[in-house]
N, C-alpha and C. Protein backbone atom coordinates (compact mmCIF):
# COMPACT_ATOMS: atom_id res chain seq x y z
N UNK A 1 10.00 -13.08 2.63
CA UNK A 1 9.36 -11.89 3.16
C UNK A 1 9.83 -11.71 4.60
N UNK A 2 10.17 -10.31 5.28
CA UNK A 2 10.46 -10.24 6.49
C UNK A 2 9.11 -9.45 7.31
N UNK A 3 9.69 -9.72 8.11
CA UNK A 3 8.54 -8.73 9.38
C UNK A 3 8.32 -7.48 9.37
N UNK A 4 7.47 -6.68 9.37
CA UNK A 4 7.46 -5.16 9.39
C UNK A 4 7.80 -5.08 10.69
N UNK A 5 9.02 -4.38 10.98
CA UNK A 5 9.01 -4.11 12.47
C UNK A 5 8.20 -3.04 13.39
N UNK A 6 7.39 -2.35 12.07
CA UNK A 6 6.82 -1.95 13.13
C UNK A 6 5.53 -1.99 13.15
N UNK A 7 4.87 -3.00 13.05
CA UNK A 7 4.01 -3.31 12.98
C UNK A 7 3.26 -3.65 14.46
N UNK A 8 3.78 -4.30 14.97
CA UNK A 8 2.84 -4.22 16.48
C UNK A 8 2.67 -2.60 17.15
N UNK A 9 3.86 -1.78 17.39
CA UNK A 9 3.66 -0.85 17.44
C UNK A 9 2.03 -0.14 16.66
N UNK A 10 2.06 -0.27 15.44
CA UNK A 10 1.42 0.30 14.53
C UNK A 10 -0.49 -0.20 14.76
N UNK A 11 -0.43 -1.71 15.15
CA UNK A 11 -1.56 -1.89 15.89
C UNK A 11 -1.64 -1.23 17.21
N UNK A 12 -0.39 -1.53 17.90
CA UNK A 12 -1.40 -0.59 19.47
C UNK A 12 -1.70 0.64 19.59
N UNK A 13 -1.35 1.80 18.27
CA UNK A 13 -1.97 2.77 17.98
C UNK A 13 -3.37 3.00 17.72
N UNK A 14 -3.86 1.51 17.04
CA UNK A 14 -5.17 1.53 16.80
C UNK A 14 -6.19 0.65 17.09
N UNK A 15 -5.64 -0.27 17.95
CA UNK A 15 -6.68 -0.89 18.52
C UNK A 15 -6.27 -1.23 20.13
N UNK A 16 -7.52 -1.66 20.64
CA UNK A 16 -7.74 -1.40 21.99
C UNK A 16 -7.49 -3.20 22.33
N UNK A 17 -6.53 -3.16 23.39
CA UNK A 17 -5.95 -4.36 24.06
C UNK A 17 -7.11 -5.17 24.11
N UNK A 18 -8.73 -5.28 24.68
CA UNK A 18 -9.50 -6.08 25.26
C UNK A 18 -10.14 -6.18 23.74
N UNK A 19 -10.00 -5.75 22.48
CA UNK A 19 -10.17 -6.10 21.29
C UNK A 19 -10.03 -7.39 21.03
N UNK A 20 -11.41 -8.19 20.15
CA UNK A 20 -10.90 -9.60 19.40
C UNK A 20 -10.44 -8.86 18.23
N UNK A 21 -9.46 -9.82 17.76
CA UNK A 21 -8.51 -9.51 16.29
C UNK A 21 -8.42 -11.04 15.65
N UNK A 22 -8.83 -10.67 14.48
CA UNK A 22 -8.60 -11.99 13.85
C UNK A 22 -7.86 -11.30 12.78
N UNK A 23 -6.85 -12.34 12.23
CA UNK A 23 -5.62 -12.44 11.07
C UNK A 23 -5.88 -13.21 10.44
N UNK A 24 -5.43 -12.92 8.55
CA UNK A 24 -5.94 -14.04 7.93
C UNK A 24 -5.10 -13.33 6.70
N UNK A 25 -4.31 -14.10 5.64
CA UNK A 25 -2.98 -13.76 4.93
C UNK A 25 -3.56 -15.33 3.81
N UNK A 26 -2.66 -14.97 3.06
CA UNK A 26 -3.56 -16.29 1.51
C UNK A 26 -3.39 -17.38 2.08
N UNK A 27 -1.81 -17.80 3.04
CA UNK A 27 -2.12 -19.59 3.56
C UNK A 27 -2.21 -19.86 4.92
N UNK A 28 -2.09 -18.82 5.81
CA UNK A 28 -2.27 -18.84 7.40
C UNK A 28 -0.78 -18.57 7.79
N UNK A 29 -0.18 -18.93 7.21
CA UNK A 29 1.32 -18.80 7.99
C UNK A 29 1.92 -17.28 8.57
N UNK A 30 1.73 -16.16 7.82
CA UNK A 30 1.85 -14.73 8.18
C UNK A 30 0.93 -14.31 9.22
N UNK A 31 -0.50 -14.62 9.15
CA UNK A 31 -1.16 -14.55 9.83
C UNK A 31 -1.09 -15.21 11.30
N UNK A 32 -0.51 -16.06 11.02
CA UNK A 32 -0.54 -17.19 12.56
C UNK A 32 0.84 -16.02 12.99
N UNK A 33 1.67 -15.86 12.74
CA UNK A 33 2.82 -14.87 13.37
C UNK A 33 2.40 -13.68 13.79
N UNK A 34 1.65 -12.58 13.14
CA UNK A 34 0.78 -11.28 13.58
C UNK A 34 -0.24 -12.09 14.70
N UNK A 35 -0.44 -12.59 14.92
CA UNK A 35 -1.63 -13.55 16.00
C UNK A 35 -0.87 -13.67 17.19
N UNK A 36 0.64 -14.38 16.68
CA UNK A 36 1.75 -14.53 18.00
C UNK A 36 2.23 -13.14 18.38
N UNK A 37 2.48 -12.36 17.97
CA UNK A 37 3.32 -11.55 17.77
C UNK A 37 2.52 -10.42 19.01
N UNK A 38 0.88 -10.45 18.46
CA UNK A 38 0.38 -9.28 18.75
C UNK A 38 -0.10 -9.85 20.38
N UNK A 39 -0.35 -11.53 21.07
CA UNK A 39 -0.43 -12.00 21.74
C UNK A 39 0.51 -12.20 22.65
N UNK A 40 1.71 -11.96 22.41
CA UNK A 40 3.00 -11.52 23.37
C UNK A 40 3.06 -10.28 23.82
N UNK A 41 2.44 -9.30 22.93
CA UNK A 41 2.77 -7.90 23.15
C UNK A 41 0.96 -7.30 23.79
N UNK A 42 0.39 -8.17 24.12
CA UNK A 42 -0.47 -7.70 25.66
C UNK A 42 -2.06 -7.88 25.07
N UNK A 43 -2.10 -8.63 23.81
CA UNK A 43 -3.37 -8.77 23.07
C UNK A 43 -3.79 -9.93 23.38
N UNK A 44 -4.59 -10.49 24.17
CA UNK A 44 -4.77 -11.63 24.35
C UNK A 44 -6.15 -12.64 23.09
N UNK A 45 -6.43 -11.96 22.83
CA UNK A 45 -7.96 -12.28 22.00
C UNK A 45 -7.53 -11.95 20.51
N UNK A 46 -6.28 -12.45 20.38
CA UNK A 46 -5.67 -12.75 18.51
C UNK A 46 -6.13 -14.02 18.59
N UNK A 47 -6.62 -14.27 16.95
CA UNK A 47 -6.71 -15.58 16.54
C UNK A 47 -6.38 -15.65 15.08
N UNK A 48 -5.97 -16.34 14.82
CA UNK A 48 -5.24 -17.00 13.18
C UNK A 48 -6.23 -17.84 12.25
N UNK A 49 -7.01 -17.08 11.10
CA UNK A 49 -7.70 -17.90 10.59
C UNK A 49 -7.07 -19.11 9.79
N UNK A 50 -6.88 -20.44 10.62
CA UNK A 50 -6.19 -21.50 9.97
C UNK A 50 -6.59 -21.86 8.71
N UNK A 51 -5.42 -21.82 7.77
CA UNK A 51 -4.86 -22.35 6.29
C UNK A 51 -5.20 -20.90 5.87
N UNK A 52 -5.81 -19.58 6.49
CA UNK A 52 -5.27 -18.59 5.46
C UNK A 52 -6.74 -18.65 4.46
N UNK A 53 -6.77 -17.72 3.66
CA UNK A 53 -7.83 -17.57 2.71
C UNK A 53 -7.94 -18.84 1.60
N UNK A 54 -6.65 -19.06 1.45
CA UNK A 54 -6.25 -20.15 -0.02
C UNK A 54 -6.16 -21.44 0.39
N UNK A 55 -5.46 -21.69 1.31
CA UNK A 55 -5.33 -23.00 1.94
C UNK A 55 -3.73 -23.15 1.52
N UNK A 56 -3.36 -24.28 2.14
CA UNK A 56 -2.06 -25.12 1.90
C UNK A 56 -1.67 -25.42 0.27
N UNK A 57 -0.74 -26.04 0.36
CA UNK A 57 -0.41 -26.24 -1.57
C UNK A 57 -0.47 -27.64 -1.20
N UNK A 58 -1.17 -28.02 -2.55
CA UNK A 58 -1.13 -29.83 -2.25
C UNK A 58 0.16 -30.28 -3.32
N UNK A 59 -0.22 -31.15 -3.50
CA UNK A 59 1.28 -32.28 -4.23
C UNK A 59 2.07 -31.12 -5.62
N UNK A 60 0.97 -30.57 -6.37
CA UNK A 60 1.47 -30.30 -7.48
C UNK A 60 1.44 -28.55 -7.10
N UNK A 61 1.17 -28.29 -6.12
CA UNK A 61 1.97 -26.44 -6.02
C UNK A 61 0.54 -25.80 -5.86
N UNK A 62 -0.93 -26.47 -6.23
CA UNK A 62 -1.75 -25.60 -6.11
C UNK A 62 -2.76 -25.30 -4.83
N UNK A 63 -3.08 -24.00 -4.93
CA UNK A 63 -3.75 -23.75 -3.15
C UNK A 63 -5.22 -24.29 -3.33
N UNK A 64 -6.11 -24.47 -2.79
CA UNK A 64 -7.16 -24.41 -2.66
C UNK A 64 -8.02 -25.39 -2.04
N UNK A 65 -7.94 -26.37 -1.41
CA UNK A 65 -8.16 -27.54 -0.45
C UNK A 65 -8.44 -27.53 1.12
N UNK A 66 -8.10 -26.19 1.09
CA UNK A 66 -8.62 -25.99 2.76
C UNK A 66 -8.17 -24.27 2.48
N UNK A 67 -8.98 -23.65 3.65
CA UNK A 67 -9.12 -21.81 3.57
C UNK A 67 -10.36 -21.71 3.61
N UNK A 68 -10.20 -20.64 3.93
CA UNK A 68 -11.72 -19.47 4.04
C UNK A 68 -12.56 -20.22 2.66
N UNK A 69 -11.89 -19.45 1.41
CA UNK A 69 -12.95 -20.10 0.27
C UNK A 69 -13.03 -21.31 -0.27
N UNK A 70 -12.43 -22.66 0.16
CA UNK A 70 -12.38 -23.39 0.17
C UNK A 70 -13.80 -24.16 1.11
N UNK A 71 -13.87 -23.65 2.33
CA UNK A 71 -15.26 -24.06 3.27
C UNK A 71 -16.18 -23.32 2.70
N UNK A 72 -16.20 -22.17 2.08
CA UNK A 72 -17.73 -21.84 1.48
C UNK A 72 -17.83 -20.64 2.39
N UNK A 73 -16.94 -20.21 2.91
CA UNK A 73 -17.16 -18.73 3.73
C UNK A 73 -17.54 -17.79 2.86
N UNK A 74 -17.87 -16.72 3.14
CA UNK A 74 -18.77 -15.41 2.17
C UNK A 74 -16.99 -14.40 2.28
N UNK A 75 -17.17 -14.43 0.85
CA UNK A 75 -16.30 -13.32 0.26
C UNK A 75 -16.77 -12.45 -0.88
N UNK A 76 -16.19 -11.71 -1.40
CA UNK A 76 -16.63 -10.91 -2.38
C UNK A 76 -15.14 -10.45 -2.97
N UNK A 77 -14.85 -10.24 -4.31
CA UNK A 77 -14.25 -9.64 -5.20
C UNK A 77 -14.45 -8.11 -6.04
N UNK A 78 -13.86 -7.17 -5.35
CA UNK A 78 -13.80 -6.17 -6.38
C UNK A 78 -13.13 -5.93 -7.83
């Protein structure tokens, strides 16, 4: 997968610099980059929800061992 380039652009259209922003993508890794990305470009209050919704892959390929639904955070499914 590559970067939308224009994506920071596309946030400072809509949110306000002294904004908290939190990012969060299925394993953290996309998210931790939109966090950097938007924190170079004058956002100081990005944060990266670490491991992502799913978590990391353990030995045999599957996610779910650490993430959002993994700790018991409140989600919902449509």
């Amino acid at each position: 997968m590559r970067p939308n380039p224009t994506f920071v652009e596309a946030l400072r259209q809509r949110v306000d610099r002294d904004s908290t922003i939190l990012f969060i993508c299925r394993s953290g890794n996309r998210s931790r980059d939109a966090a950097i990305a938007m924190t170079a470009a004058g956002y100081p209050r990005c944060y990266n929800v670490r491991d992502g919704f799913d978590g990391q892959r353990d030995a045999h390929g599957h996610r779910g061992h650490g993430g959002w639904r993994a700790a018991g955070l409140p989600w919902v499914q449509d």
